[in-house]
C-alpha atoms as a PDB file:
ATOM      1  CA  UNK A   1      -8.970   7.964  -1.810  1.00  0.00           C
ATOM      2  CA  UNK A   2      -5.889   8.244   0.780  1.00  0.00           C
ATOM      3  CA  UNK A   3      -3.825   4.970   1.796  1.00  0.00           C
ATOM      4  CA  UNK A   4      -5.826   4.279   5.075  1.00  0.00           C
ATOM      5  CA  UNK A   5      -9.452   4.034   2.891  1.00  0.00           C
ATOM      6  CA  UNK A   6      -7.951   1.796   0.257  1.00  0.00           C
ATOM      7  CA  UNK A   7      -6.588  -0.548   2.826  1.00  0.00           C
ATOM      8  CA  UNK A   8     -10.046  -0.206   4.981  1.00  0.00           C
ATOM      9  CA  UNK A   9     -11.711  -1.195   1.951  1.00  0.00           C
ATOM     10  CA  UNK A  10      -9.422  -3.992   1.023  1.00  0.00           C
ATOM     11  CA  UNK A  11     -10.415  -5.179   4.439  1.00  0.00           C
ATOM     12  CA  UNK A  12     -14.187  -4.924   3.708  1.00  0.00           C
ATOM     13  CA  UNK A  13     -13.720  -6.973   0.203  1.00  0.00           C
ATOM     14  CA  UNK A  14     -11.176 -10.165   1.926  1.00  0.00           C
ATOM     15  CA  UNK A  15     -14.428 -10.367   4.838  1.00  0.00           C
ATOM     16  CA  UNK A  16     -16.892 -10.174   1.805  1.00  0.00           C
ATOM     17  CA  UNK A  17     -14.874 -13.041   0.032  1.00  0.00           C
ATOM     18  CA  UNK A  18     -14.080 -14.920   3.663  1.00  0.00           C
ATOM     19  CA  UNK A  19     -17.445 -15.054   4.491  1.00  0.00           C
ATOM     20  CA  UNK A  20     -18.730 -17.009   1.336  1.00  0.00           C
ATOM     21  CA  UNK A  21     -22.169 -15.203   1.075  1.00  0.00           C
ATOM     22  CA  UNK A  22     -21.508 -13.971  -2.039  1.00  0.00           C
ATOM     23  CA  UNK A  23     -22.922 -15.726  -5.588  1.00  0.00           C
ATOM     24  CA  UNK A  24     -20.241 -16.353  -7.870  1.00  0.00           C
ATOM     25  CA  UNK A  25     -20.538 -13.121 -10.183  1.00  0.00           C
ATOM     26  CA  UNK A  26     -19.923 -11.409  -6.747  1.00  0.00           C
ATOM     27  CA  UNK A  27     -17.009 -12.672  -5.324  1.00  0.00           C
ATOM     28  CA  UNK A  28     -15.340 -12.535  -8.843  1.00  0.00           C
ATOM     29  CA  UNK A  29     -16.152  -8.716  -8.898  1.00  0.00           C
ATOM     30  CA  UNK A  30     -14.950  -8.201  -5.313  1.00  0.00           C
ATOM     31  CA  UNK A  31     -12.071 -10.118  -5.562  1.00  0.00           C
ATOM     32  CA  UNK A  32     -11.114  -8.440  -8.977  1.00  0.00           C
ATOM     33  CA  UNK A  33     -11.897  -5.279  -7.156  1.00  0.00           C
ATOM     34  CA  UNK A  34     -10.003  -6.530  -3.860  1.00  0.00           C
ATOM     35  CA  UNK A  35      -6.859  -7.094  -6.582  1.00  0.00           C
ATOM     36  CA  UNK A  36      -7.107  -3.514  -7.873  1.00  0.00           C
ATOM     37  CA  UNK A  37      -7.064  -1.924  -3.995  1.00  0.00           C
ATOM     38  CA  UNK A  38      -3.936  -4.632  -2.778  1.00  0.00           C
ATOM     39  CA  UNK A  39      -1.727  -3.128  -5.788  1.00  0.00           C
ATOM     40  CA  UNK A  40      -2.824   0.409  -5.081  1.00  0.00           C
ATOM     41  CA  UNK A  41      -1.423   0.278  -1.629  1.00  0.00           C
ATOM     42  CA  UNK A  42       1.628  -1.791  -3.311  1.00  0.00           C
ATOM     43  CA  UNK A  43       2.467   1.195  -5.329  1.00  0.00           C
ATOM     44  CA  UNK A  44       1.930   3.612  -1.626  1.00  0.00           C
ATOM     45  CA  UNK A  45       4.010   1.733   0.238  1.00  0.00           C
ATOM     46  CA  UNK A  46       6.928   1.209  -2.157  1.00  0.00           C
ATOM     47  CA  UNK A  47       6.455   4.786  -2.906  1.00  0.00           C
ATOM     48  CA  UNK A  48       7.177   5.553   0.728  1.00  0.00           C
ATOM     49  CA  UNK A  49       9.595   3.247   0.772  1.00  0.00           C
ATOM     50  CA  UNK A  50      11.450   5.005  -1.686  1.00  0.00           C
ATOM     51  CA  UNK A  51      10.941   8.553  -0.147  1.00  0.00           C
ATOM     52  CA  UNK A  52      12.230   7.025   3.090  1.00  0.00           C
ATOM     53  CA  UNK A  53      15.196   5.720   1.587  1.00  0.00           C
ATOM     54  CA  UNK A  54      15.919   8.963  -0.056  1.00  0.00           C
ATOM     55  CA  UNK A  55      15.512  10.813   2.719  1.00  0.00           C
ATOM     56  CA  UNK A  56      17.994   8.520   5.062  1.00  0.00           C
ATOM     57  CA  UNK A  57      20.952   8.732   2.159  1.00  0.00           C
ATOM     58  CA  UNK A  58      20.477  12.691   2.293  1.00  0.00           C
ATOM     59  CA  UNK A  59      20.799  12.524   6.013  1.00  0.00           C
ATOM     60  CA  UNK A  60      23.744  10.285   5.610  1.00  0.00           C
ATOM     61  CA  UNK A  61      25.246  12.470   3.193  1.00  0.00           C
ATOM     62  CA  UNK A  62      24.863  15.984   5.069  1.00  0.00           C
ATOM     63  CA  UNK A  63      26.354  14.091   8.234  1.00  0.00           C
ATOM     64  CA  UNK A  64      29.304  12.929   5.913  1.00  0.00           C
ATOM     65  CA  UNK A  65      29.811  15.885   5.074  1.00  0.00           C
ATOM     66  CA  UNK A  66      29.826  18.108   8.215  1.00  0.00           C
ATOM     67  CA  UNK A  67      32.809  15.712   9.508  1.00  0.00           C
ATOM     68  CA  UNK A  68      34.412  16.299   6.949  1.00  0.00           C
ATOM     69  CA  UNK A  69      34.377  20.484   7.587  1.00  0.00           C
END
């Protein structure tokens, strides 16, 4: 499951839970399930973050470099 469906799905548990339809046994299983998804996109998105930072230093570095030349 890509980024986009967790985060689609994250949005389909927080209505779930908003909406207050659910019995107790429910919301405790969507919300644990809601928990799981939120620090599954955590992990994406600081693992872009990282590739993005990565990427800008190496950019940084080659233009350094060809100055330097």
């Amino acid at each position: 499951m890509g980024f986009e469906d967790k985060l689609k799905n994250l949005e389909m548990v927080t209505k779930l839970l908003e909406d207050g339809q659910l019995s107790l046994e429910e919301a405790v299983n969507a919300y644990s399930r809601g928990m799981k998804l939120a620090a599954q996109c955590k992990t994406e998105i600081e693992k872009a973050k990282i590739k993005l930072v990565a990427e800008e230093w190496q950019l940084k570095t080659k233009k350094e470099q060809s100055e330097q030349v």
